[in-house]
Protein backbone atom coordinates (compact mmCIF):
# COMPACT_ATOMS: atom_id res chain seq x y z
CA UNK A 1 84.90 66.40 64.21
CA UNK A 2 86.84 63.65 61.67
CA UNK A 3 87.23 64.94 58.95
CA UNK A 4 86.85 61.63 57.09
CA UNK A 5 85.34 58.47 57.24
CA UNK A 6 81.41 59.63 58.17
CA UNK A 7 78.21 58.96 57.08
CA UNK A 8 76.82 62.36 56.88
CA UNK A 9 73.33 63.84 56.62
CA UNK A 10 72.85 67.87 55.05
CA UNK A 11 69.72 68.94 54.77
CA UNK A 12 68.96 71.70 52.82
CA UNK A 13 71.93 69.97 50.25
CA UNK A 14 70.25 70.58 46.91
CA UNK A 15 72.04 74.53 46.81
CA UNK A 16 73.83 77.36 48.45
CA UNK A 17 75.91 76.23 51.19
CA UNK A 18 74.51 72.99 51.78
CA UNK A 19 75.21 71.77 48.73
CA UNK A 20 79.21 72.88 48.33
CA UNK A 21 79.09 71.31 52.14
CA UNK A 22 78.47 68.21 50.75
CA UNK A 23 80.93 68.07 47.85
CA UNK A 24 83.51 69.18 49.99
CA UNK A 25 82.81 66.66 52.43
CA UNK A 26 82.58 64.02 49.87
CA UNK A 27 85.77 65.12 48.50
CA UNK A 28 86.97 64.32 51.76
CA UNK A 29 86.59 60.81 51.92
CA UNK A 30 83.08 61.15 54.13
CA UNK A 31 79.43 59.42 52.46
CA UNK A 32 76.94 62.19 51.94
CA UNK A 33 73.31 62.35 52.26
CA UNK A 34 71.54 65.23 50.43
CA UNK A 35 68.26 65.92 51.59
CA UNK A 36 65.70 68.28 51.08
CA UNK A 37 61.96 68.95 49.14
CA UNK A 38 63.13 68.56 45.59
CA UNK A 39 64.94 65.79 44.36
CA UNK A 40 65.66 67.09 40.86
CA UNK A 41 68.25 70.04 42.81
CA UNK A 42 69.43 66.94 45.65
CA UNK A 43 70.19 64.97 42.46
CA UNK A 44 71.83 67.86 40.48
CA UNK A 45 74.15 67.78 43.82
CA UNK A 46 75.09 64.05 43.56
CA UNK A 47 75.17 63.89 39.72
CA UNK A 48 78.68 62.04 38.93
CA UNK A 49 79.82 61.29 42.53
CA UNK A 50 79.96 58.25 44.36
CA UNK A 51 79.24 57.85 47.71
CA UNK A 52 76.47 60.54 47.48
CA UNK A 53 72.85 60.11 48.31
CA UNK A 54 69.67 62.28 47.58
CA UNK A 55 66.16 61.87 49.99
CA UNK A 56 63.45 63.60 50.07
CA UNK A 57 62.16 65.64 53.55
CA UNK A 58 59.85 68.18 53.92
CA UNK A 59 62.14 69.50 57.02
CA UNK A 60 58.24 71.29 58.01
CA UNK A 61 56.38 68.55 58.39
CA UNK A 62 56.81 66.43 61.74
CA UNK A 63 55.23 63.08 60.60
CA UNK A 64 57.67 63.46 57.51
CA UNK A 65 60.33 64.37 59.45
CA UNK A 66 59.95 61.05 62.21
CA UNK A 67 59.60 59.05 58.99
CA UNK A 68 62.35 60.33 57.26
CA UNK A 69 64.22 59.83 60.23
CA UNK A 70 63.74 56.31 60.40
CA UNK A 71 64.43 55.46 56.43
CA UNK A 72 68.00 57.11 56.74
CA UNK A 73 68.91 55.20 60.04
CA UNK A 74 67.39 52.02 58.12
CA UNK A 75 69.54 52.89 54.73
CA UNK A 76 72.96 54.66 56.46
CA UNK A 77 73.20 52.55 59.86
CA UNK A 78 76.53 53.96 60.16
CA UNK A 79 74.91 57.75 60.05
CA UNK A 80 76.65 59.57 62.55
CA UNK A 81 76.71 63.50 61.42
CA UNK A 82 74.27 65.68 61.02
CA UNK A 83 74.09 68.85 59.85
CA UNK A 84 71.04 70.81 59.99
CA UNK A 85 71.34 73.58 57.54
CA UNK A 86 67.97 74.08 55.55
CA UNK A 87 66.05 77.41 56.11
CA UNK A 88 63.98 79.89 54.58
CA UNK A 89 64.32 83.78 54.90
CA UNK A 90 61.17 85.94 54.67
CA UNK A 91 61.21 90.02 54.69
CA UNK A 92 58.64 91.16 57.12
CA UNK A 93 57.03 94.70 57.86
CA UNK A 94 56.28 94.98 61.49
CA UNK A 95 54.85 98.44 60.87
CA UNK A 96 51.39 97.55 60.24
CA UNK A 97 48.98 94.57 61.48
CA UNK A 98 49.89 91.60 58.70
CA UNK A 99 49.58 88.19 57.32
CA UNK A 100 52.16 86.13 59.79
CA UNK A 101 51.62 83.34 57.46
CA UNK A 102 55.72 83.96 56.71
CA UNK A 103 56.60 83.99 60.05
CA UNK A 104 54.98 81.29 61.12
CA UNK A 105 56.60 79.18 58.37
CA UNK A 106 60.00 80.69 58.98
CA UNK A 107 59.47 78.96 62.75
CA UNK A 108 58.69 75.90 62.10
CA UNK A 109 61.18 75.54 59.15
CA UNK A 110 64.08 77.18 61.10
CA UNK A 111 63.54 76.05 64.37
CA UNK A 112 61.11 73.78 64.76
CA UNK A 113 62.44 71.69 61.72
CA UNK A 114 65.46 70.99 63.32
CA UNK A 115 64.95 70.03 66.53
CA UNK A 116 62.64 67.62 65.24
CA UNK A 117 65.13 66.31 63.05
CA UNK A 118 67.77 66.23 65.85
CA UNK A 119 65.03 64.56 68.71
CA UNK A 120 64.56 62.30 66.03
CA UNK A 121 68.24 61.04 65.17
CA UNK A 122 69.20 61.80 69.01
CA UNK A 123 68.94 58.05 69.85
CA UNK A 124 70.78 56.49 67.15
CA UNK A 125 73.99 59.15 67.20
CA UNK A 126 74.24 58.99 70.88
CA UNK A 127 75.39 55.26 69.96
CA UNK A 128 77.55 55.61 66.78
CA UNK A 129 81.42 56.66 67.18
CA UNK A 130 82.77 59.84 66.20
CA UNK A 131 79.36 61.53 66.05
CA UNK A 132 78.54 65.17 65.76
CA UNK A 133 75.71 67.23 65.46
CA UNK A 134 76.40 70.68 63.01
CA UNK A 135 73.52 73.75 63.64
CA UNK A 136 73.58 76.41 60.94
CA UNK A 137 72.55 79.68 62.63
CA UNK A 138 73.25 83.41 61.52
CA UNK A 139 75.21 86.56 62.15
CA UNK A 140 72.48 87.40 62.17
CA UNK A 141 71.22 85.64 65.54
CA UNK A 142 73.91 87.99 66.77
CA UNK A 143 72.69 91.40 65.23
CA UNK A 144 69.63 91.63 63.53
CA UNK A 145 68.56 92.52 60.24
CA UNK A 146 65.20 94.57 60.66
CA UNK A 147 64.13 93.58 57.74
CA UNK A 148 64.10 89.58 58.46
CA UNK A 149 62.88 89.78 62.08
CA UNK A 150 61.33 86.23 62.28
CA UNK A 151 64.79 84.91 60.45
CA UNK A 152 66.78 86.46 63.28
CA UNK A 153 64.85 85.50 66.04
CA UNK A 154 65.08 81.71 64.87
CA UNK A 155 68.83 81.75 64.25
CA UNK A 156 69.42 83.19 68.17
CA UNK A 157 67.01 80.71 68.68
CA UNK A 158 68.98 78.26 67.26
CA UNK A 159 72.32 79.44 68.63
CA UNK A 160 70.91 79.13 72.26
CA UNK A 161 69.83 76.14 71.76
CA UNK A 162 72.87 74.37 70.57
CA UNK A 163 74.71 75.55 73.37
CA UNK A 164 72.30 73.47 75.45
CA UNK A 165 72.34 70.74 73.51
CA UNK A 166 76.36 70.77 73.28
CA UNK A 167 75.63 70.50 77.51
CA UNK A 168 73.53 67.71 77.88
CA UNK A 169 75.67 65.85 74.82
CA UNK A 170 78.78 66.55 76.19
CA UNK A 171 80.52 62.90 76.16
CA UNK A 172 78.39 61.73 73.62
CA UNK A 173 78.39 63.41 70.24
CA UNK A 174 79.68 66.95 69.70
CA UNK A 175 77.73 69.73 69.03
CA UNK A 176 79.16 72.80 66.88
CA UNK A 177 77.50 75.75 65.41
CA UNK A 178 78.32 76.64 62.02
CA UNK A 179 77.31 81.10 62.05
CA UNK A 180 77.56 82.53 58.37
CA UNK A 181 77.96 86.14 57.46
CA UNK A 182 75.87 87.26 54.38
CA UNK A 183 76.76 84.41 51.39
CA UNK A 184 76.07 84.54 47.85
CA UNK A 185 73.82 82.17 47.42
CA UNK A 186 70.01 82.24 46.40
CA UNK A 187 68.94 82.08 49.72
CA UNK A 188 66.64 85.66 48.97
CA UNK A 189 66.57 86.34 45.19
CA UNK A 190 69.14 88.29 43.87
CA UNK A 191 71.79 87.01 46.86
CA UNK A 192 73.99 85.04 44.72
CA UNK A 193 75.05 88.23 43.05
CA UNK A 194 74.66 90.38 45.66
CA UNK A 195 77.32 92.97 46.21
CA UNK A 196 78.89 92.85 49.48
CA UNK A 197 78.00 89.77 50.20
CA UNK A 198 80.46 87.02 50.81
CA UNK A 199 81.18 84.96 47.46
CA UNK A 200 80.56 81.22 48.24
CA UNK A 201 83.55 79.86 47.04
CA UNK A 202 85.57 81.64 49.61
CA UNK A 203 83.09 81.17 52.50
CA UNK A 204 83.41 76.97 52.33
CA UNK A 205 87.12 77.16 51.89
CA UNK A 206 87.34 79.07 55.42
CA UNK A 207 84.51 76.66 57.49
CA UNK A 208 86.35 73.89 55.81
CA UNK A 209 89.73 75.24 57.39
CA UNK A 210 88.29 75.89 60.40
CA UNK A 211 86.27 72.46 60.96
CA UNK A 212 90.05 71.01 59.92
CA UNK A 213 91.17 72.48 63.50
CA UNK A 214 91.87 70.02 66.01
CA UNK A 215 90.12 70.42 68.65
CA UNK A 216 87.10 71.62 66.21
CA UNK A 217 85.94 74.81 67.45
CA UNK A 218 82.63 75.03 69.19
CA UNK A 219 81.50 77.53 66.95
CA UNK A 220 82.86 78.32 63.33
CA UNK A 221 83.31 81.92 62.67
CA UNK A 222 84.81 82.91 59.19
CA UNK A 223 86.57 85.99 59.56
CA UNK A 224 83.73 88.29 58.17
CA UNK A 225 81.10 87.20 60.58
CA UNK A 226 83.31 88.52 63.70
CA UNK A 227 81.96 92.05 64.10
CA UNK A 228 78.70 90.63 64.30
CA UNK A 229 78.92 87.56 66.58
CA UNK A 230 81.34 89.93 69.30
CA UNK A 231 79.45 92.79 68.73
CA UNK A 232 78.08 93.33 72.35
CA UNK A 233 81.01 91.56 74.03
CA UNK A 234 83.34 94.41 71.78
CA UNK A 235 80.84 97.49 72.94
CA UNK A 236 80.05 97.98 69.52
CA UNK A 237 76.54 96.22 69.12
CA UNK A 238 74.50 99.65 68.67
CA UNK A 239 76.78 100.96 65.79
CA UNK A 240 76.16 97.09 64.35
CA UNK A 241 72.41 97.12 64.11
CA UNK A 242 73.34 100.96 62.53
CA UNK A 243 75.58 99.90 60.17
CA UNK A 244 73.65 96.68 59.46
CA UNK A 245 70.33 98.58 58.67
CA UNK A 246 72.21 101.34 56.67
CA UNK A 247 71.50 104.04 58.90
């Protein structure tokens, strides 16, 4: 991936890791689009930087989404990164007949969401130079959190699909996958001050080393998400889902 000198689109921009994403990007020499549902946070992201852009998208709505779509090609011809990063995380108890009114959200904003975006940008960053295509997924797609069933399923979801889409792309714009461990940031309440969890800071400054590799790896893997991601190549997966659920 160049590191500068893109037109790049974050969703999920206006906090947590999409927003320090973008400023580090920026800071890089690259334009930035910010988008998400609330344009007070996209413009809290933006506020005092040039070359910085907020839109509004409602990343679980398809009409929005093919709409949205079109704007940004129409306003950023020269688009050619995306990075789908916006999600939601839900706590779920499978122990009892429930309301899947979470789950069902947590699908079509983790999943659904961005392939839409992606089948809906396909066509123009198949034709622009230098283009890529960044998937935000989980360690936990690699061992799950029992807790967050739906969240994990979407994020292996989301890993499997990139590597198909890195197949049928291959030539054309590269596909990498972007796998965070547990971050501070507000993505459940209490997270950004969570203890344990990896502080933010130090979580963009190692993807932004790593995406500074040449070739850019496939998949970027801070060092703390590597006992999840290997855990079944390693032969340690059932002490991870263990350890992981604090048994």
């Amino acid at each position: 991936m160049k590191r500068s000198g893109n037109v790049i689109l974050i969703t999920g921009g206006g906090s947590g890791i999409g927003r320090e994403l973008a400023l580090r990007f920026n800071e890089l020499g690259n334009t930035v689009i910010v988008a998400g549902r609330r344009l007070e946070t996209l413009e809290e992201t933006i506020a005092g930087r040039s070359d910085m852009h907020a839109m509004v998208v409602d990343i679980e709505d398809s009409d929005a989404i093919t709409a949205f779509a079109e704007r940004v090609v129409a306003e950023h011809p020269s688009l050619n990164v995306l990075i789908n990063n916006a999600g939601i995380m839900r706590r779920e108890d499978l122990s009892r007949t429930r309301d899947l009114s979470d789950a069902e959200q947590t699908v079509v904003a983790n999943l659904l969401g961005p392939i839409r975006l992606t089948n809906a940008l396909t066509d123009h960053l198949v034709n622009q130079p230098d283009a890529a295509i960044v998937n935000v997924s989980s360690g936990l797609a690699f061992v799950p959190l029992s807790g967050t069933p739906t969240y994990n399923a979407t994020k292996a979801a989301i890993h499997s699909y990139t590597v198909s889409l890195r197949e049928q792309l291959r030539g054309k714009v590269e596909v990498i996958e972007l796998a965070p461990p547990a971050v501070q940031t507000e993505l459940t309440p209490g997270q950004s001050t969570r203890e344990g969890y990896m502080p933010l800071d130090d979580f963009i400054d190692e993807t932004m080393a790593l995406l500074r590799e040449q070739p850019t790896p496939r998949e970027i893997l801070v060092e703390r998400v590597n006992y999840l991601r290997w855990a079944e190549r390693d032969g340690h997966f059932d002490q991870a889902v263990e350890v992981l659920n604090g048994h």
